[in-house]
C-alpha atoms as a PDB file:
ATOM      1  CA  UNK A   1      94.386  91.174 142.656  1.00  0.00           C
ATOM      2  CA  UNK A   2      94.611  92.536 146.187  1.00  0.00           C
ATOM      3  CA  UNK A   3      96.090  95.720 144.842  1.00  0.00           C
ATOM      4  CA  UNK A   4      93.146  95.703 142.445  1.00  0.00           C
ATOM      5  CA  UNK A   5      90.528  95.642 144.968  1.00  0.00           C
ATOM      6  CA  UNK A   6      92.427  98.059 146.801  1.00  0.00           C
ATOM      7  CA  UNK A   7      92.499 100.803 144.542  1.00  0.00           C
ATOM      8  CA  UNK A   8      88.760 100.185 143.886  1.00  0.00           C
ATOM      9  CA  UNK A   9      88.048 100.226 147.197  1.00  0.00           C
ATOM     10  CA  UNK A  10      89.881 103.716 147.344  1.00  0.00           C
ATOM     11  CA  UNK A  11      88.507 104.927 144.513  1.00  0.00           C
ATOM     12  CA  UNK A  12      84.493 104.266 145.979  1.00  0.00           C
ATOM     13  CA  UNK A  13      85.953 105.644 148.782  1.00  0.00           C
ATOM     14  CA  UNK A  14      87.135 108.785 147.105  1.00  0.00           C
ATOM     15  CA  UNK A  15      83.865 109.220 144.855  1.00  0.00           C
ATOM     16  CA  UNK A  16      81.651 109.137 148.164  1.00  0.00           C
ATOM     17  CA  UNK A  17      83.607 111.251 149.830  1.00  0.00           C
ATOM     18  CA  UNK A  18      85.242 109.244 152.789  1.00  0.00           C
ATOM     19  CA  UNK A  19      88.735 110.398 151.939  1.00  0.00           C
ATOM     20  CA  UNK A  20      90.110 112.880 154.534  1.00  0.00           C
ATOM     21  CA  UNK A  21      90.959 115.889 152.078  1.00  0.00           C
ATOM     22  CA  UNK A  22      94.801 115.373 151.794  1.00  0.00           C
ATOM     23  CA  UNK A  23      93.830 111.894 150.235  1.00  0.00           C
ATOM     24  CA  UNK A  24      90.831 114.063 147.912  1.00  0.00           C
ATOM     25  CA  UNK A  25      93.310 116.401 146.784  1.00  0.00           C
ATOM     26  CA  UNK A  26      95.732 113.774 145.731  1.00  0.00           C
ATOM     27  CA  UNK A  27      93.446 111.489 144.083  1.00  0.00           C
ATOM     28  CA  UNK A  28      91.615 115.077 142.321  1.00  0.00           C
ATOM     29  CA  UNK A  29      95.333 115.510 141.387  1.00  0.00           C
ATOM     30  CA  UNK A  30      96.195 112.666 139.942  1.00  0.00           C
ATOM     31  CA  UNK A  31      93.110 112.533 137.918  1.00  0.00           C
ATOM     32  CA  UNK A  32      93.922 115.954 136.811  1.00  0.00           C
ATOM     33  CA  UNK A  33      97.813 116.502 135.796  1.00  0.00           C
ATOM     34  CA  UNK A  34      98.972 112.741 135.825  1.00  0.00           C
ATOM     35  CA  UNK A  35      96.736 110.895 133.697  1.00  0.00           C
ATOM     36  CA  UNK A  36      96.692 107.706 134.308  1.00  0.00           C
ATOM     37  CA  UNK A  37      94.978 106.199 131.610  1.00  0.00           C
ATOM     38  CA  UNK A  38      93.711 103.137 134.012  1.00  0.00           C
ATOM     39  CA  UNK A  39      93.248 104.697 136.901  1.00  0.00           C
ATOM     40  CA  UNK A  40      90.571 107.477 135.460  1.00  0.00           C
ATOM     41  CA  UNK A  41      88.977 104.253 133.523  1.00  0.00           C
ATOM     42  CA  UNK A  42      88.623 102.735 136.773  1.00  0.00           C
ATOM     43  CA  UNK A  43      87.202 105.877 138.317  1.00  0.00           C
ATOM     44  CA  UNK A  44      84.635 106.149 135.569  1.00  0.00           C
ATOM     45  CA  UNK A  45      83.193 102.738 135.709  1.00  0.00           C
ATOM     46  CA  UNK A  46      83.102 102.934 139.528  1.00  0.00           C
ATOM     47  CA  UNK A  47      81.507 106.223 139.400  1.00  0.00           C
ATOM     48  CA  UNK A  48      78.732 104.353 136.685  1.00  0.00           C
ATOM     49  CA  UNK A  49      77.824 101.384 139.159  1.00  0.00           C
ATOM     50  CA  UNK A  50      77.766 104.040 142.156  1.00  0.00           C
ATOM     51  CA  UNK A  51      74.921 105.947 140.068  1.00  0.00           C
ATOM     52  CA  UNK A  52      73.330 102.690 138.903  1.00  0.00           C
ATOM     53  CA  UNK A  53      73.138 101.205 142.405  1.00  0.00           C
ATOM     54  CA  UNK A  54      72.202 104.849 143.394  1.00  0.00           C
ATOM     55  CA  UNK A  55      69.003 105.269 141.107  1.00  0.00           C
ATOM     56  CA  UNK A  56      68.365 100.926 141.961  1.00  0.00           C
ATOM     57  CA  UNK A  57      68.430 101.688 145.301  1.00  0.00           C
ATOM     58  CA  UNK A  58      70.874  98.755 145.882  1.00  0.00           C
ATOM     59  CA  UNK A  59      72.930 101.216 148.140  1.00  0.00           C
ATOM     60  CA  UNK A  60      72.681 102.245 151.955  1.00  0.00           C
ATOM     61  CA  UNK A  61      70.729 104.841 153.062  1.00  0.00           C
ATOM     62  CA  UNK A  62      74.646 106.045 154.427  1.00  0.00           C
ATOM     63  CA  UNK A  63      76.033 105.981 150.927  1.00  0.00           C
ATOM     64  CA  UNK A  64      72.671 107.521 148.925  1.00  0.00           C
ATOM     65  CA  UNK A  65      73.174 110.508 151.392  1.00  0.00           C
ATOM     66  CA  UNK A  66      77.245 110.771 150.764  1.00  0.00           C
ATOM     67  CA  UNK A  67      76.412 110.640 147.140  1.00  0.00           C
ATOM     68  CA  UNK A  68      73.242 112.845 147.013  1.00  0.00           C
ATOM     69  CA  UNK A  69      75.959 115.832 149.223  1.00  0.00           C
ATOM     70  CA  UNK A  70      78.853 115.166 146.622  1.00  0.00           C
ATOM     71  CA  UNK A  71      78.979 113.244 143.369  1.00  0.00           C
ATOM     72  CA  UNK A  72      75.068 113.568 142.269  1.00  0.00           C
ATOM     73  CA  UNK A  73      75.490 117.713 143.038  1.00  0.00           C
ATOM     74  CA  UNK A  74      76.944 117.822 139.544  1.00  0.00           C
ATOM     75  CA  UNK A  75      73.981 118.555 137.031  1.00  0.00           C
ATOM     76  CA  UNK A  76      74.740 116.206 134.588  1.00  0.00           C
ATOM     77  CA  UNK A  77      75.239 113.279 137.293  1.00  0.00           C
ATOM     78  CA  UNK A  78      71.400 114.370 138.781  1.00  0.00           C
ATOM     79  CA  UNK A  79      70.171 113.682 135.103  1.00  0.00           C
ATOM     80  CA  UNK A  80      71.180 110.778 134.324  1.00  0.00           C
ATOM     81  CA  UNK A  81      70.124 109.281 137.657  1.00  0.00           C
ATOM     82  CA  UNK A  82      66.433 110.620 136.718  1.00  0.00           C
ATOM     83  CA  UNK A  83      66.631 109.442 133.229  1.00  0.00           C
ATOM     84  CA  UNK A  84      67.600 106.083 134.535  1.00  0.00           C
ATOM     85  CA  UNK A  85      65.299 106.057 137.503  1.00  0.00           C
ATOM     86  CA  UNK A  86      62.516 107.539 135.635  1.00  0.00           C
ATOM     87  CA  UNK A  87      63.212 104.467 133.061  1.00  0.00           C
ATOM     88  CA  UNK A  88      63.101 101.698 135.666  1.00  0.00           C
ATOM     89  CA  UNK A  89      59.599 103.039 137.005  1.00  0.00           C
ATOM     90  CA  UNK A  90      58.572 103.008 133.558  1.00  0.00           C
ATOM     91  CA  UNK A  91      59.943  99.156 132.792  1.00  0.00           C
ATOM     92  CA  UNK A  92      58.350  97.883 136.375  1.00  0.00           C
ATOM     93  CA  UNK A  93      54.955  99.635 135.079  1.00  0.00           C
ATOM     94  CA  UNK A  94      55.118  98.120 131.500  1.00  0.00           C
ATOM     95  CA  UNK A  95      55.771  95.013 133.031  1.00  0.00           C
ATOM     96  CA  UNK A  96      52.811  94.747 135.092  1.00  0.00           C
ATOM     97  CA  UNK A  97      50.498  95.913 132.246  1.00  0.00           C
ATOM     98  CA  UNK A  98      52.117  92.767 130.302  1.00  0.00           C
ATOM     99  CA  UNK A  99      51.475  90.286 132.789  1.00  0.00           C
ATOM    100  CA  UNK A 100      47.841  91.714 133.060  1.00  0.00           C
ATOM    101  CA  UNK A 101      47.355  91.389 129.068  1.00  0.00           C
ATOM    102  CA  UNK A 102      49.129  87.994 129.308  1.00  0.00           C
ATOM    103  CA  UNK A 103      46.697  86.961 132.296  1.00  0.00           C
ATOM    104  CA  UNK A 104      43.495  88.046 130.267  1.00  0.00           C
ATOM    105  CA  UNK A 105      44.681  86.194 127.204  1.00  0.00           C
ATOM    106  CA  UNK A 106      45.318  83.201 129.415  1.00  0.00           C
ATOM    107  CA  UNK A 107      41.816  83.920 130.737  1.00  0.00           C
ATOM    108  CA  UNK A 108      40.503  84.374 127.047  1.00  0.00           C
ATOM    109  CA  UNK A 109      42.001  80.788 125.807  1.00  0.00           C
ATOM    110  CA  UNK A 110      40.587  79.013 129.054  1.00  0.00           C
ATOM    111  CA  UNK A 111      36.801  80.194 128.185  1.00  0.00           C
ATOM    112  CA  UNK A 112      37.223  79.588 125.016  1.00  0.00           C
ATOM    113  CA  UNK A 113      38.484  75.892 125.492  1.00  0.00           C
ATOM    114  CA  UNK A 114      35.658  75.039 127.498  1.00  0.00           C
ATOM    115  CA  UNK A 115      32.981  76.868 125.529  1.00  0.00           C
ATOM    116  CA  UNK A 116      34.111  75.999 121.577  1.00  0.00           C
ATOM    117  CA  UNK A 117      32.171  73.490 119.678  1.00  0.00           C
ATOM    118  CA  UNK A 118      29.154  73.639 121.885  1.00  0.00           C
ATOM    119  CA  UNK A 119      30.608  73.264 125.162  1.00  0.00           C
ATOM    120  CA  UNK A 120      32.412  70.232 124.291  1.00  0.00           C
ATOM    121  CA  UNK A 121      35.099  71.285 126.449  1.00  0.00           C
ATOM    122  CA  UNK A 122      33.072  71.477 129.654  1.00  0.00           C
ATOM    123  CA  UNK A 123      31.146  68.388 128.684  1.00  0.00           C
ATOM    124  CA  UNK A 124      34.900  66.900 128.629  1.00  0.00           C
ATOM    125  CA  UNK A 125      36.297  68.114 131.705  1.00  0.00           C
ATOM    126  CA  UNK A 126      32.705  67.112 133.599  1.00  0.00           C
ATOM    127  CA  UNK A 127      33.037  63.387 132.240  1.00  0.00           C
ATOM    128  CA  UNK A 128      36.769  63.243 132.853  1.00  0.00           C
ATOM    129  CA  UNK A 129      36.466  64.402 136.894  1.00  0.00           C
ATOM    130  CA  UNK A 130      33.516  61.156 136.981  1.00  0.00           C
ATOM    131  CA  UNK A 131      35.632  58.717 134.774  1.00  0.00           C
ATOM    132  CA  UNK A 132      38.894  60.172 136.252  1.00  0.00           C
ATOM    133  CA  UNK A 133      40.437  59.213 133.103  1.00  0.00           C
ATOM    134  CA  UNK A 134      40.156  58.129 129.901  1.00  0.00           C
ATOM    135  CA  UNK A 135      41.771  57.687 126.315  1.00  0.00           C
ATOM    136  CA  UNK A 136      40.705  59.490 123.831  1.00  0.00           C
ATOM    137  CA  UNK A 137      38.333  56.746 121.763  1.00  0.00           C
ATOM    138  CA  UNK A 138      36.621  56.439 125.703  1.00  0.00           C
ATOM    139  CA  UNK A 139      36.231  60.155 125.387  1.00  0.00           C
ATOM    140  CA  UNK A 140      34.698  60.119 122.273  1.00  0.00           C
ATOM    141  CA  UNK A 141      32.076  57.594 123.080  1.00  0.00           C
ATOM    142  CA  UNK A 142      31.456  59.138 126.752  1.00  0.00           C
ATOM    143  CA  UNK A 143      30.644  62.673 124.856  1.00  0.00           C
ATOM    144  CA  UNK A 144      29.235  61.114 121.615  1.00  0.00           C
ATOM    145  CA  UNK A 145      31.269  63.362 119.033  1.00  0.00           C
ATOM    146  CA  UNK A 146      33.230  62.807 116.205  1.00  0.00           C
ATOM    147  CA  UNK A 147      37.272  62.300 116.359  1.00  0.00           C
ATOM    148  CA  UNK A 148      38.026  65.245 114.440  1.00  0.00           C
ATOM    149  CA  UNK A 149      36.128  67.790 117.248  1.00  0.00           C
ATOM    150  CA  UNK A 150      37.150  65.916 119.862  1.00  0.00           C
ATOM    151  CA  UNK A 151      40.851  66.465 118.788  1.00  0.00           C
ATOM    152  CA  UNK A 152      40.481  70.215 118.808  1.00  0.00           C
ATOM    153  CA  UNK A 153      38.739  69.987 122.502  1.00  0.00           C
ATOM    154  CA  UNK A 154      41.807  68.286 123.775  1.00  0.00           C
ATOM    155  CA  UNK A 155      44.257  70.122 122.305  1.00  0.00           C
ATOM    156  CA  UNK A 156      42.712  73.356 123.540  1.00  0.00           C
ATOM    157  CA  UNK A 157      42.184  71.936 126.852  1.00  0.00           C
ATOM    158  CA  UNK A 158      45.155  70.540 127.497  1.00  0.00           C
ATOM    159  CA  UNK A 159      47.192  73.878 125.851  1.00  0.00           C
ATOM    160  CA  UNK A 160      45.006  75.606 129.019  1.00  0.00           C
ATOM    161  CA  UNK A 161      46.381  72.992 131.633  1.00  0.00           C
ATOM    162  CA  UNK A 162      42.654  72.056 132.468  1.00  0.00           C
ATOM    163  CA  UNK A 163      43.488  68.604 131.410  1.00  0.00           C
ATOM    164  CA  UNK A 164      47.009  66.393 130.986  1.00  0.00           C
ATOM    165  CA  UNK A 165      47.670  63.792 129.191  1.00  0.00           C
ATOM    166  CA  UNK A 166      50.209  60.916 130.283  1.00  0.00           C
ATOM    167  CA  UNK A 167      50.638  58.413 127.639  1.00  0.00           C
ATOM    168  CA  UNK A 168      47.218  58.658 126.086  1.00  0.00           C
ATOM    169  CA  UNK A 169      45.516  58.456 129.015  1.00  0.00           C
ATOM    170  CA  UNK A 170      43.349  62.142 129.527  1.00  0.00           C
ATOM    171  CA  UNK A 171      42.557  63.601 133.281  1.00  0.00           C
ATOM    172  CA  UNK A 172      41.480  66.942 134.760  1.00  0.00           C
ATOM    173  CA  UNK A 173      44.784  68.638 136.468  1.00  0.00           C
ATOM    174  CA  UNK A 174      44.174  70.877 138.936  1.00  0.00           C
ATOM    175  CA  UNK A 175      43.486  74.062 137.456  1.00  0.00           C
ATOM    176  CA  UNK A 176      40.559  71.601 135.317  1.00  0.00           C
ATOM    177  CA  UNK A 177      38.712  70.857 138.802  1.00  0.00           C
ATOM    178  CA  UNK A 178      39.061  74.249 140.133  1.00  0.00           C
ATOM    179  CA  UNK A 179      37.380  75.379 137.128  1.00  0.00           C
ATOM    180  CA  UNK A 180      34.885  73.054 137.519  1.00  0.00           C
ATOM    181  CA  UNK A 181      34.040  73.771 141.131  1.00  0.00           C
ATOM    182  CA  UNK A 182      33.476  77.265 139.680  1.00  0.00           C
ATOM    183  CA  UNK A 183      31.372  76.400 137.285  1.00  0.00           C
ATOM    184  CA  UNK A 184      29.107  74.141 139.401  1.00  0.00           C
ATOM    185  CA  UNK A 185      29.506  77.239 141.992  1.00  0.00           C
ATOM    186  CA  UNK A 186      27.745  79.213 138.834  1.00  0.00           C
ATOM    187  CA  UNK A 187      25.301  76.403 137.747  1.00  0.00           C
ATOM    188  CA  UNK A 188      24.054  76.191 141.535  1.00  0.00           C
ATOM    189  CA  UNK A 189      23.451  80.145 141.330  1.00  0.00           C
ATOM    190  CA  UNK A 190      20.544  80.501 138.510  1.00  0.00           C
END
């Protein structure tokens, strides 16, 4: 294992040019007339994680300029490390554009909760922050509507977190009496 590490360790070394060039040479010969099956493996998949951790910039500023002066000259190295760091900008973008679509949907499902069936699920979240909680029959008594509606309020509601339920027992969570501050806030405005 230590031998492993070793030769990995020399290799890295080698690829980012630390060597002093009688080392160079004989690792550029070895590569070249004795073919050691393992060792070029081993030179290749070091090579790939310097590049990756290159174009991640998971690297030192020391070892980005070593490679940017030797290994990355090569044309073919300098593409790939585009390609992939022209991907990664590309993934971090996409993935902010999904949590934005996933944000408005949540968004979308939240107003739609509280405004469905005639603003039952306001009328609901008002009554539960006086009550504080309440089963579902209370509920239905409290906002005068019919099981069957009042189902569909609470499962929307509680699918939004603006309410939880804990063994059949309804109340606002947080995110229910923040809403409601905002929509007094609103209320208070006209």
């Amino acid at each position: 294992m230590f031998q492993e590490l070793a030769k990995e360790q020399l290799i890295r070394s080698y690829l980012l040019g630390e060597l002093p060039e009688s080392e160079q040479e004989r690792i550029e010969e070895r590569l070249v007339t004795d073919f050691d099956q393992d060792f070029f493996e081993a030179v290749l998949m070091i090579e790939s994680e310097l590049v990756e951790d290159y174009a991640l910039g998971l690297i030192s500023d020391q070892e980005r300029a070593k490679l940017e002066r030797g290994l990355l000259m090569s044309p073919h190295e300098f593409e790939f490390v585009q390609t992939l760091d022209q991907y990664i900008t590309d993934t971090k973008a996409a993935s902010g554009w999904e949590q934005l679509l996933s944000q408005a949907e949540a968004n979308r499902n939240l107003i739609y909760s509280l405004m469905a069936d005639n603003w039952l699920g306001s009328e609901i979240l008002f009554q539960l922050k006086a009550v504080q909680q309440a089963s579902e029959s209370e509920l239905a008594s409290l906002v005068e509507r019919e099981d069957i509606s009042l189902s569909g309020a609470l499962s929307r509601l509680t699918g939004c977190e603006l309410i939880q339920e804990v063994r059949g027992q309804y109340s606002c969570s947080r995110l229910g009496l923040e809403t409601l501050e905002k929509l007094e806030g609103l209320t208070q405005l006209s």
